[in-house]
N, C-alpha and C. Protein backbone atom coordinates (compact mmCIF):
# COMPACT_ATOMS: atom_id res chain seq x y z
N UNK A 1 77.64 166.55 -171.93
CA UNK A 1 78.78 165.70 -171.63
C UNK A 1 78.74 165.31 -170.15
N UNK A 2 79.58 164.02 -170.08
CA UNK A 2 79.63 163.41 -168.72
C UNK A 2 80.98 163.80 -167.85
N UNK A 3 80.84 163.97 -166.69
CA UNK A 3 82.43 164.04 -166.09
C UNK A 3 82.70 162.29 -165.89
N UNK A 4 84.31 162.59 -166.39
CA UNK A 4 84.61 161.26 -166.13
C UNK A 4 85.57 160.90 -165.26
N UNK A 5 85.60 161.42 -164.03
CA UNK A 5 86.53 160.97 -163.06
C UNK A 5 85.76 161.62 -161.92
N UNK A 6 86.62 161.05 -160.67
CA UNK A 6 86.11 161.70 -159.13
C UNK A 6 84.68 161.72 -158.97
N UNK A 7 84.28 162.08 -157.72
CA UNK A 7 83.49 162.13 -157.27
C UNK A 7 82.59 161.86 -157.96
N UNK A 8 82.33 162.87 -158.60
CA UNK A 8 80.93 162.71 -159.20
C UNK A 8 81.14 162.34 -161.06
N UNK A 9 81.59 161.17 -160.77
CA UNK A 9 81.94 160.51 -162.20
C UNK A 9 80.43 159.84 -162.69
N UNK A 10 80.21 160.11 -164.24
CA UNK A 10 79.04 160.31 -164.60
C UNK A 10 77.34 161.56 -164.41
N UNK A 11 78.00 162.34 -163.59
CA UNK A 11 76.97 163.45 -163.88
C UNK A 11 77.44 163.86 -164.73
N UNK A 12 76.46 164.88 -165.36
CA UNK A 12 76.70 165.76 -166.46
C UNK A 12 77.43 167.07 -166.15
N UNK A 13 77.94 167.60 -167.02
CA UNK A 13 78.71 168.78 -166.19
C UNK A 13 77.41 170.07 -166.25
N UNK A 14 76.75 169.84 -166.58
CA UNK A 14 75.39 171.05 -166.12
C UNK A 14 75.63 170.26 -165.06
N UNK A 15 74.83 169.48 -164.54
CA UNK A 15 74.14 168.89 -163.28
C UNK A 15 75.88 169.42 -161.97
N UNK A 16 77.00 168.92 -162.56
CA UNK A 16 77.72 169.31 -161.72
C UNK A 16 77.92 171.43 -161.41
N UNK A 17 77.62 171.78 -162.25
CA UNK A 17 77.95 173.36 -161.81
C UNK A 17 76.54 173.83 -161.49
N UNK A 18 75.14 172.74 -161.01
CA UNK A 18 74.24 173.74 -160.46
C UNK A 18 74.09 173.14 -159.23
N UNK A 19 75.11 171.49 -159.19
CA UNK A 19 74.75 171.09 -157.61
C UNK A 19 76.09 171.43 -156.38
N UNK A 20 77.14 171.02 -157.21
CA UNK A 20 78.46 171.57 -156.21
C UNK A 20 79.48 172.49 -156.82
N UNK A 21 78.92 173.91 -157.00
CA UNK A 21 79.72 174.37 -157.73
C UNK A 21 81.17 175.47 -156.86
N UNK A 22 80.70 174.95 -156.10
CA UNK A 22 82.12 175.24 -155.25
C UNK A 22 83.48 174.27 -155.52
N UNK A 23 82.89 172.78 -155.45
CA UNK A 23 83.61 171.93 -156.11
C UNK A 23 84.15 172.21 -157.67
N UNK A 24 83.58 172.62 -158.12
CA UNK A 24 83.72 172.75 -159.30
C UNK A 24 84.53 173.84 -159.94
N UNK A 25 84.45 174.79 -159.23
CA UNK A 25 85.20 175.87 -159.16
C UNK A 25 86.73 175.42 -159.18
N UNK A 26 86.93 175.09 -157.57
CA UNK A 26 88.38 174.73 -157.30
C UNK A 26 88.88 173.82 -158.28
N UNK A 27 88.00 172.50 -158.56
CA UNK A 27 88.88 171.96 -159.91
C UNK A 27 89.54 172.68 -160.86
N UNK A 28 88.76 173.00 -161.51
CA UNK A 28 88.76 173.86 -162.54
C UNK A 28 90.26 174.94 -162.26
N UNK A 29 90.05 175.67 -160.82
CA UNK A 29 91.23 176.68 -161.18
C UNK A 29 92.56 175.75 -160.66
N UNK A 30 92.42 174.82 -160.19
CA UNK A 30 93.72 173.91 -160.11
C UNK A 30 94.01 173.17 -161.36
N UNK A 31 92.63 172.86 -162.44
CA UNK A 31 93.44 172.29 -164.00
C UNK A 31 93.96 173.07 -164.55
N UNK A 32 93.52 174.44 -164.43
CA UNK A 32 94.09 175.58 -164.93
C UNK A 32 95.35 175.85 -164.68
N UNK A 33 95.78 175.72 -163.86
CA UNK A 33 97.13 176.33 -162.95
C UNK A 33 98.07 175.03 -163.19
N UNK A 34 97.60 173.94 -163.42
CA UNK A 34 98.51 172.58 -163.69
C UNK A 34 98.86 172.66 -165.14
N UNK A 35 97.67 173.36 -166.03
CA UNK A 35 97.95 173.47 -167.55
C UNK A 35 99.16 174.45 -167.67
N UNK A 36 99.09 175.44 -166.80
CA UNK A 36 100.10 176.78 -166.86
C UNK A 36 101.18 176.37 -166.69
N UNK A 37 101.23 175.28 -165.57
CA UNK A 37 102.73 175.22 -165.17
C UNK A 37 103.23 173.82 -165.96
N UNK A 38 102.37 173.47 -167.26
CA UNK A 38 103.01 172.32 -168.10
C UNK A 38 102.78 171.15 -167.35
N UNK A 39 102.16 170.46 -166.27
CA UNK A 39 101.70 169.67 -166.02
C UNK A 39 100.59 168.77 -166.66
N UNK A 40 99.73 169.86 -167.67
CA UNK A 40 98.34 169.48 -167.97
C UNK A 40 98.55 169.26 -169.47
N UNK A 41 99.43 168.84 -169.75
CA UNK A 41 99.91 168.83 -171.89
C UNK A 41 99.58 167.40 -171.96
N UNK A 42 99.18 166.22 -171.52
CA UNK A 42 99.01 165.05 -171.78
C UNK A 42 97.33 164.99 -172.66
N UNK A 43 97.53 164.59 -173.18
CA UNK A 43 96.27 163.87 -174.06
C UNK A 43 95.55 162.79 -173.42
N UNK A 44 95.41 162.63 -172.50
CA UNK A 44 94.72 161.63 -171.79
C UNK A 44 93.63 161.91 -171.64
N UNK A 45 92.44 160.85 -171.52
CA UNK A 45 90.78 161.26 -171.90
C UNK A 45 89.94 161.71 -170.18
N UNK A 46 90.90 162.07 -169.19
CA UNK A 46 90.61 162.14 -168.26
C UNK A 46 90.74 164.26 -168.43
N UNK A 47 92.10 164.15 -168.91
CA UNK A 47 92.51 165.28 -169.01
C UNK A 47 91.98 166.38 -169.99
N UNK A 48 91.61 165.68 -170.99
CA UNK A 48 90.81 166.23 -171.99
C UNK A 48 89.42 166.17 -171.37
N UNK A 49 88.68 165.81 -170.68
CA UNK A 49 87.24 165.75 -169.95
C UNK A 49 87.27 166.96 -169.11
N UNK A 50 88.35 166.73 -168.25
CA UNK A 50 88.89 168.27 -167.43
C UNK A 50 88.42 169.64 -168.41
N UNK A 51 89.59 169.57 -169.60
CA UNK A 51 89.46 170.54 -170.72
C UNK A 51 87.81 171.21 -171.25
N UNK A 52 87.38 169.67 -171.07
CA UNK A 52 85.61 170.10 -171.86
C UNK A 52 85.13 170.76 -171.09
N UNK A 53 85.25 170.54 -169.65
CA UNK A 53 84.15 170.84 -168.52
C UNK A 53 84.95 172.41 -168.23
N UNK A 54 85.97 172.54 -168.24
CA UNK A 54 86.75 174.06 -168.52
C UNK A 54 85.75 174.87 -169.37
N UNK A 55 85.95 174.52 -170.79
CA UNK A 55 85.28 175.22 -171.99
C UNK A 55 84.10 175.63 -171.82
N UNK A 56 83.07 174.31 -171.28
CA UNK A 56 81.64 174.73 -171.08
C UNK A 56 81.48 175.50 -169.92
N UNK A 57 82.40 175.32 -168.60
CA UNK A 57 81.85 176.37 -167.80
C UNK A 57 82.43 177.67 -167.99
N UNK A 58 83.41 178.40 -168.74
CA UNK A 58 83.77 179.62 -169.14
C UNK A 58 82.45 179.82 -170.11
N UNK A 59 81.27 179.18 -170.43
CA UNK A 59 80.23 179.42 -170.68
C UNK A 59 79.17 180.69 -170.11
N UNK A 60 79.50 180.69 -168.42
CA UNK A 60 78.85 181.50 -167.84
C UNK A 60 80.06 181.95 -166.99
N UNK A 61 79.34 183.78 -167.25
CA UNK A 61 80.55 184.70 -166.95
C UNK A 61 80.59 184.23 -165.47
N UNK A 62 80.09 184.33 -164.61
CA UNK A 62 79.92 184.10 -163.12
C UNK A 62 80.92 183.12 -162.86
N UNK A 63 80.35 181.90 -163.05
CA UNK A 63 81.79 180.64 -162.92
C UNK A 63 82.64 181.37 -163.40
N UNK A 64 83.36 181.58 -164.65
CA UNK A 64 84.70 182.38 -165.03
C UNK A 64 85.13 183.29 -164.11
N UNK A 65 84.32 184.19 -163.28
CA UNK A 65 84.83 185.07 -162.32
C UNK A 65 84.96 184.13 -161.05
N UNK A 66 84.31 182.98 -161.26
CA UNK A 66 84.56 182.12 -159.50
C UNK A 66 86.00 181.65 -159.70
N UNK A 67 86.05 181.23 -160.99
CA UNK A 67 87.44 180.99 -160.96
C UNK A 67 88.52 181.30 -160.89
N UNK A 68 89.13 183.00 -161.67
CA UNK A 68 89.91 183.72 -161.28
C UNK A 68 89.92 183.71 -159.92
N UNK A 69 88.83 184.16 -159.65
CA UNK A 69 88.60 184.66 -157.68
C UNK A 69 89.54 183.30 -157.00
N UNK A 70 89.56 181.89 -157.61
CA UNK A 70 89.86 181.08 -156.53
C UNK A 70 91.21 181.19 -156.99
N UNK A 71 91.35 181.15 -158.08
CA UNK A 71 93.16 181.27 -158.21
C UNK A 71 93.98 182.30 -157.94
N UNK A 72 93.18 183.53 -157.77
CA UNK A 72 93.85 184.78 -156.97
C UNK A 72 94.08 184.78 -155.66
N UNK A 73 92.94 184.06 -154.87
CA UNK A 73 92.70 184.14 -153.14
C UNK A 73 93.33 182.67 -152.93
N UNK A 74 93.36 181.35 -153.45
CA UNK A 74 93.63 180.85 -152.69
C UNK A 74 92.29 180.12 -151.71
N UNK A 75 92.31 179.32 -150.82
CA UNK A 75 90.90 178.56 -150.15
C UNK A 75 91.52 179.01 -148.65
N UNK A 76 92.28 179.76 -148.18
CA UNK A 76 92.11 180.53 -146.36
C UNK A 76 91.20 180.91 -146.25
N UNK A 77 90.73 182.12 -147.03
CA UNK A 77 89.74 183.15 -146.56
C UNK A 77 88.58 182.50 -147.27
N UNK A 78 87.70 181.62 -147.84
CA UNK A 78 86.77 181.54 -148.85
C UNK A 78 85.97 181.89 -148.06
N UNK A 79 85.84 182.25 -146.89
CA UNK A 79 84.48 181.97 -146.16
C UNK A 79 83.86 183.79 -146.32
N UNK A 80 85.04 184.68 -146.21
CA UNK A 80 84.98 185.62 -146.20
C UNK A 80 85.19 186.51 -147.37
N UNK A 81 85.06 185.77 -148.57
CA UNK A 81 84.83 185.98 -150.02
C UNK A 81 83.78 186.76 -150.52
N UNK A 82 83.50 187.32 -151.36
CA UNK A 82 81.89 187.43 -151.73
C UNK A 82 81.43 186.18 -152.81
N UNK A 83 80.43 185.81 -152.81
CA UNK A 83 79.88 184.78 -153.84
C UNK A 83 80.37 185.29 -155.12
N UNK A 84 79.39 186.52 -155.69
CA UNK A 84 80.03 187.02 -157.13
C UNK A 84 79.10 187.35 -157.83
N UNK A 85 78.44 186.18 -157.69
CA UNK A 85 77.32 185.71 -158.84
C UNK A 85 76.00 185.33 -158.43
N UNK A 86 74.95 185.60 -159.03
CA UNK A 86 73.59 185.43 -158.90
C UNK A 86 73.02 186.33 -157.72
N UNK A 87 71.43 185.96 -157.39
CA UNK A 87 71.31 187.19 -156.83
C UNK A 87 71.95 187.44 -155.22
N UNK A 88 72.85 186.87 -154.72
CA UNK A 88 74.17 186.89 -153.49
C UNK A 88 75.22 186.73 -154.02
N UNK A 89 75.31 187.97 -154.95
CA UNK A 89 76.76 188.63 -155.52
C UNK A 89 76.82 189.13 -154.19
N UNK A 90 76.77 190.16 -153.89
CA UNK A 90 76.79 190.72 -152.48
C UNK A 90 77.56 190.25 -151.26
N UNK A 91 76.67 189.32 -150.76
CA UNK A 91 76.99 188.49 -149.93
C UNK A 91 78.46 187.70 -149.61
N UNK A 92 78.83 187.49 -148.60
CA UNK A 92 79.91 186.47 -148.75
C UNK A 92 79.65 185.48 -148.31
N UNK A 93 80.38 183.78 -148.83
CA UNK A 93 79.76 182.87 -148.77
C UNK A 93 79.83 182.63 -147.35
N UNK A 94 80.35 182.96 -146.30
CA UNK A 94 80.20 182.66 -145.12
C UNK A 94 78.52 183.33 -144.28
N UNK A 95 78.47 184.58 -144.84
CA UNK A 95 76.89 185.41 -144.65
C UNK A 95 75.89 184.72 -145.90
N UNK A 96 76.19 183.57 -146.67
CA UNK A 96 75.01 183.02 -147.41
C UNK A 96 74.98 181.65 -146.50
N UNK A 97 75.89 181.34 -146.20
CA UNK A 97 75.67 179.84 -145.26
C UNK A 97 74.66 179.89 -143.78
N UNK A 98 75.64 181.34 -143.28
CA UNK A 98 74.81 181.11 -141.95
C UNK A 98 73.69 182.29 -142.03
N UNK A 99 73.09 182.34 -142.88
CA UNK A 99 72.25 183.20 -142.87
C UNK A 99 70.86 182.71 -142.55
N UNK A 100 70.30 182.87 -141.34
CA UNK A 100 69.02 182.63 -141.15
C UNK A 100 67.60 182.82 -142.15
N UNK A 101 67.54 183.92 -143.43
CA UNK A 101 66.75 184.29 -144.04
C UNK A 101 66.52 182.51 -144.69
N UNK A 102 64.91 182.34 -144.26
CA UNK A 102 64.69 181.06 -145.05
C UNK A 102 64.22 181.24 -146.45
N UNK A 103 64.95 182.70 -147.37
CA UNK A 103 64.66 182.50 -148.51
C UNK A 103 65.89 181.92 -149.02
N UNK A 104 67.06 182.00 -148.66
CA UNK A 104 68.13 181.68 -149.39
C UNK A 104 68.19 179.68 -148.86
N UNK A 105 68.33 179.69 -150.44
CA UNK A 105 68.34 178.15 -149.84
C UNK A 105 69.55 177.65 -150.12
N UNK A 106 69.17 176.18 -148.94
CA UNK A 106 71.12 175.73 -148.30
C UNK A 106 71.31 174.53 -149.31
């Protein structure tokens, strides 16, 4: 499937959760939180696209935990987060950004 709005209207939603999935994250836990608070009940094909790209990324446990993580914390501290997932679970995304090791790539 295609995303059909914003930014990156017409990638696929693979292509969107392996190129900006930070972006992707925060959507996601803000459709979430708009669905909760009855904002998100419209049938509109924008909103329902939202919904798909929800479904498929609760696909992989990792995203599902990026997402709680963003709707628990909030975007102050992200820098000082840990990633979660893949092999810079560990890490926090502020020590994967500025990290000199030229194995981790930017």
């Amino acid at each position: 499937m295609e995303v059909q709005f914003g930014l990156y209207r017409g990638q696929t939603f693979q292509w969107l959760l392996t190129h900006d999935l930070g972006y992707t994250v925060g959507l996601l836990a803000s459709h979430e939180a708009e669905c909760e608070a009855g904002h998100g009940s419209s049938s509109s094909p924008l909103l329902c696209n939202k919904d798909a790209l929800l479904e498929y990324a609760r696909l992989f446990k990792g995203v599902t935990a990026a997402i709680v993580d963003k709707r628990r914390t909030g975007t102050d501290s992200e820098g000082d987060r840990l990633v979660g997932f893949s092999e810079y679970s560990t890490l926090t995304y502020r020590e994967l950004y500025e990290s000199p090791d030229p194995q981790i790539s930017r």
